[in-house]
C-alpha atoms as a PDB file:
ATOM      1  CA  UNK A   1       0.000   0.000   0.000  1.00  0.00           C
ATOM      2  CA  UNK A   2       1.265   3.611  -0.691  1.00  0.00           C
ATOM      3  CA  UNK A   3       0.071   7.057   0.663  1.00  0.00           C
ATOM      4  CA  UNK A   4      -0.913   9.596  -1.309  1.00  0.00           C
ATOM      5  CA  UNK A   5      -0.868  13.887   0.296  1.00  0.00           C
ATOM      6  CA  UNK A   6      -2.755  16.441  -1.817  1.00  0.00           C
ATOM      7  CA  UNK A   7      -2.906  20.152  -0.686  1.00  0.00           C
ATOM      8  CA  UNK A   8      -7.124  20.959  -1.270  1.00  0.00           C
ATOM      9  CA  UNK A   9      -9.339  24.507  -1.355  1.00  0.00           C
ATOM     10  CA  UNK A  10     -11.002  24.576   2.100  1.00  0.00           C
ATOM     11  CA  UNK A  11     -14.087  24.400   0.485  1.00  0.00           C
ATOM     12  CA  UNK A  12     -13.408  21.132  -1.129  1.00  0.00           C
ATOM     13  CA  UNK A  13     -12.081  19.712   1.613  1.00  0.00           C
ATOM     14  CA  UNK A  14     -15.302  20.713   3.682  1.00  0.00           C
ATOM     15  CA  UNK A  15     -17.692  18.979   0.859  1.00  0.00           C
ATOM     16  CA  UNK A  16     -15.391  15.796   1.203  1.00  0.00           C
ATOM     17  CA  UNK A  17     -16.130  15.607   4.722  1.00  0.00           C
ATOM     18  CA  UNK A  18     -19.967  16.274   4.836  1.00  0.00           C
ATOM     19  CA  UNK A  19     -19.505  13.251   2.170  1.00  0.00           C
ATOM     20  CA  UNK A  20     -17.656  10.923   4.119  1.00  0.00           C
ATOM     21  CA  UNK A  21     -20.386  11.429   7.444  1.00  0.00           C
ATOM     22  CA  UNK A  22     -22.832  11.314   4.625  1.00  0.00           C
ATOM     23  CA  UNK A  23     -21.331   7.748   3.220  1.00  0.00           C
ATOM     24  CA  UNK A  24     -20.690   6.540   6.574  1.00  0.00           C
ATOM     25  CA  UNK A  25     -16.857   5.992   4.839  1.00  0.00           C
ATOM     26  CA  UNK A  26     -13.181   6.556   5.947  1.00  0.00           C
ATOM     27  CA  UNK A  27     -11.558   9.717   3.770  1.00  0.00           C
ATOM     28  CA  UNK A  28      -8.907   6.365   2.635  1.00  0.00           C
ATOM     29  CA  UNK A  29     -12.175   4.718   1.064  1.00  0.00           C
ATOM     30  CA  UNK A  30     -13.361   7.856  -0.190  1.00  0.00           C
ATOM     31  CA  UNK A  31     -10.689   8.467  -2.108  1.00  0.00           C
ATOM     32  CA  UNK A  32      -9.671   5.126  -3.501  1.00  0.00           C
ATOM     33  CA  UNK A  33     -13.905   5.418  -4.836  1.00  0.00           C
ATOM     34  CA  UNK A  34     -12.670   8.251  -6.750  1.00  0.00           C
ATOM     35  CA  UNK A  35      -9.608   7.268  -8.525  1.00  0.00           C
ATOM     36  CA  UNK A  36     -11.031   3.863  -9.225  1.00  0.00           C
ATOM     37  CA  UNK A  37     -14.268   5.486 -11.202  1.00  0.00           C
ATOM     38  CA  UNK A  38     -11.656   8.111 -12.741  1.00  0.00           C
ATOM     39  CA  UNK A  39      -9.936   5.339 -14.118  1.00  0.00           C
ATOM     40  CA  UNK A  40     -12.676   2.653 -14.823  1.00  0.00           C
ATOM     41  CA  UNK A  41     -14.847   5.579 -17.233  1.00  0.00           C
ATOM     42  CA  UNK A  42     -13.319   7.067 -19.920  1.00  0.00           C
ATOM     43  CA  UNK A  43     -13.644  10.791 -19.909  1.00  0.00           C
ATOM     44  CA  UNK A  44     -16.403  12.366 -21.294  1.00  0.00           C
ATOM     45  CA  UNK A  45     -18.586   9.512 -20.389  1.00  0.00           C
ATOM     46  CA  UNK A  46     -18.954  10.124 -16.400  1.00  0.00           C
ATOM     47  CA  UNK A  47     -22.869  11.372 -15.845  1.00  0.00           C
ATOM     48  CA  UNK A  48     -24.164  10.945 -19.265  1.00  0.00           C
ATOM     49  CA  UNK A  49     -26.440   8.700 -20.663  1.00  0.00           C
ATOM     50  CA  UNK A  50     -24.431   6.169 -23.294  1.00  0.00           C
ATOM     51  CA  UNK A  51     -25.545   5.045 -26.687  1.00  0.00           C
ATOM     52  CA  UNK A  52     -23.804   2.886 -29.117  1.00  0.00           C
ATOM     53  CA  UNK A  53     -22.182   4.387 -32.435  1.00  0.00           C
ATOM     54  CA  UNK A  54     -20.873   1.446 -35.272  1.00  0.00           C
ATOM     55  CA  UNK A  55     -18.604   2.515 -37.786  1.00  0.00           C
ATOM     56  CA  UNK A  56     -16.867   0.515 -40.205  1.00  0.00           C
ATOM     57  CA  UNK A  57     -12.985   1.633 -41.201  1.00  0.00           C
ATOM     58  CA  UNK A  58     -10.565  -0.174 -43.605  1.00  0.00           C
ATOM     59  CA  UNK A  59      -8.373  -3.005 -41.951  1.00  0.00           C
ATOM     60  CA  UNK A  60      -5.484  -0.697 -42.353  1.00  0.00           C
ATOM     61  CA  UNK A  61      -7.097   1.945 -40.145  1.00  0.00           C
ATOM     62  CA  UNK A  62      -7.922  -1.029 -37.777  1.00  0.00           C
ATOM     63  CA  UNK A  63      -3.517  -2.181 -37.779  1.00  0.00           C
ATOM     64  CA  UNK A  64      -2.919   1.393 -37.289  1.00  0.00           C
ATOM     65  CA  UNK A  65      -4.889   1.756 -34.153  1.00  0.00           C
ATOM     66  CA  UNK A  66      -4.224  -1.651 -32.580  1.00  0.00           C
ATOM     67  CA  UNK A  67      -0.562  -0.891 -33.371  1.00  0.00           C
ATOM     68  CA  UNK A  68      -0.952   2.615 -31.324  1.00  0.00           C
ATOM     69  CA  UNK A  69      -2.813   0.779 -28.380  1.00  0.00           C
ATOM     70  CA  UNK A  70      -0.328  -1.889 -28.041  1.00  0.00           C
ATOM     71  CA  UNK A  71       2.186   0.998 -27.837  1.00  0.00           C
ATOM     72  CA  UNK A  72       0.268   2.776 -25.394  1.00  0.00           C
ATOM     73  CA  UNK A  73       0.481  -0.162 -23.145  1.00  0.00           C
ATOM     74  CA  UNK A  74       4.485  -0.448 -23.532  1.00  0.00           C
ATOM     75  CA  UNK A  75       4.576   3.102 -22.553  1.00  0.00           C
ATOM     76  CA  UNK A  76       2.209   3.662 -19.912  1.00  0.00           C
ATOM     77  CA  UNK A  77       1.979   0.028 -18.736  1.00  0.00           C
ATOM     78  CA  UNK A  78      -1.826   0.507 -18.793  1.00  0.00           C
ATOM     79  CA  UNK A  79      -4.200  -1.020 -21.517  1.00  0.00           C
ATOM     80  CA  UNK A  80      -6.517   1.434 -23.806  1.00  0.00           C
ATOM     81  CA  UNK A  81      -9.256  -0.050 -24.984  1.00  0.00           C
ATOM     82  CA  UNK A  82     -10.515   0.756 -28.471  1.00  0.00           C
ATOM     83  CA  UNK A  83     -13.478   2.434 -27.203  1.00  0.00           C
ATOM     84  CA  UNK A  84     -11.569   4.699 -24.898  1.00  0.00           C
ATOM     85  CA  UNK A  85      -9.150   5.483 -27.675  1.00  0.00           C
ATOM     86  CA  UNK A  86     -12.679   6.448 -29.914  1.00  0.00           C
ATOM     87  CA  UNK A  87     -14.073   8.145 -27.112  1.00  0.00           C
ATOM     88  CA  UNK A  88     -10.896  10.074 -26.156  1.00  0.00           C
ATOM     89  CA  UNK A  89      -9.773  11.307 -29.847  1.00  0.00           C
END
């Protein structure tokens, strides 16, 4: 386990504490709820409703992109999905 220190507005910090006696929840859960929902939605998608787009593209287009994702995941040592590539770009 690691620790994590962020310097917050007052303000914000006051919200996350009428949250946490609101959630019954430690600030430690709190936090890990947030960084596991920023990372499990792609942005852009949090709070909206979702609806399915199909496109077809040419099977170089296709290489190109899975060639880009798989070099994503060498550099960042995180895996992109298609969709969150679509959704991102």
């Amino acid at each position: 386990m690691s620790k994590l220190t962020v310097t917050i507005p007052d303000d914000l910090h006051q919200q996350i504490r009428d949250e946490l006696e609101r959630q019954g929840i430690t600030t430690s859960q709190f936090i890990e709820q947030a960084i596991t929902t920023f990372f499990e939605k792609p942005k852009g998608v949090r709070n909206m409703a979702t609806r399915t787009l199909a496109f077809q593209v040419s099977e170089e287009l296709l290489q190109r992109i899975k060639t880009f994702l798989a070099r994503y995941e060498q550099i960042y040592h995180r895996k992109l999905s298609q969709k969150e590539f679509l959704v991102r770009i």
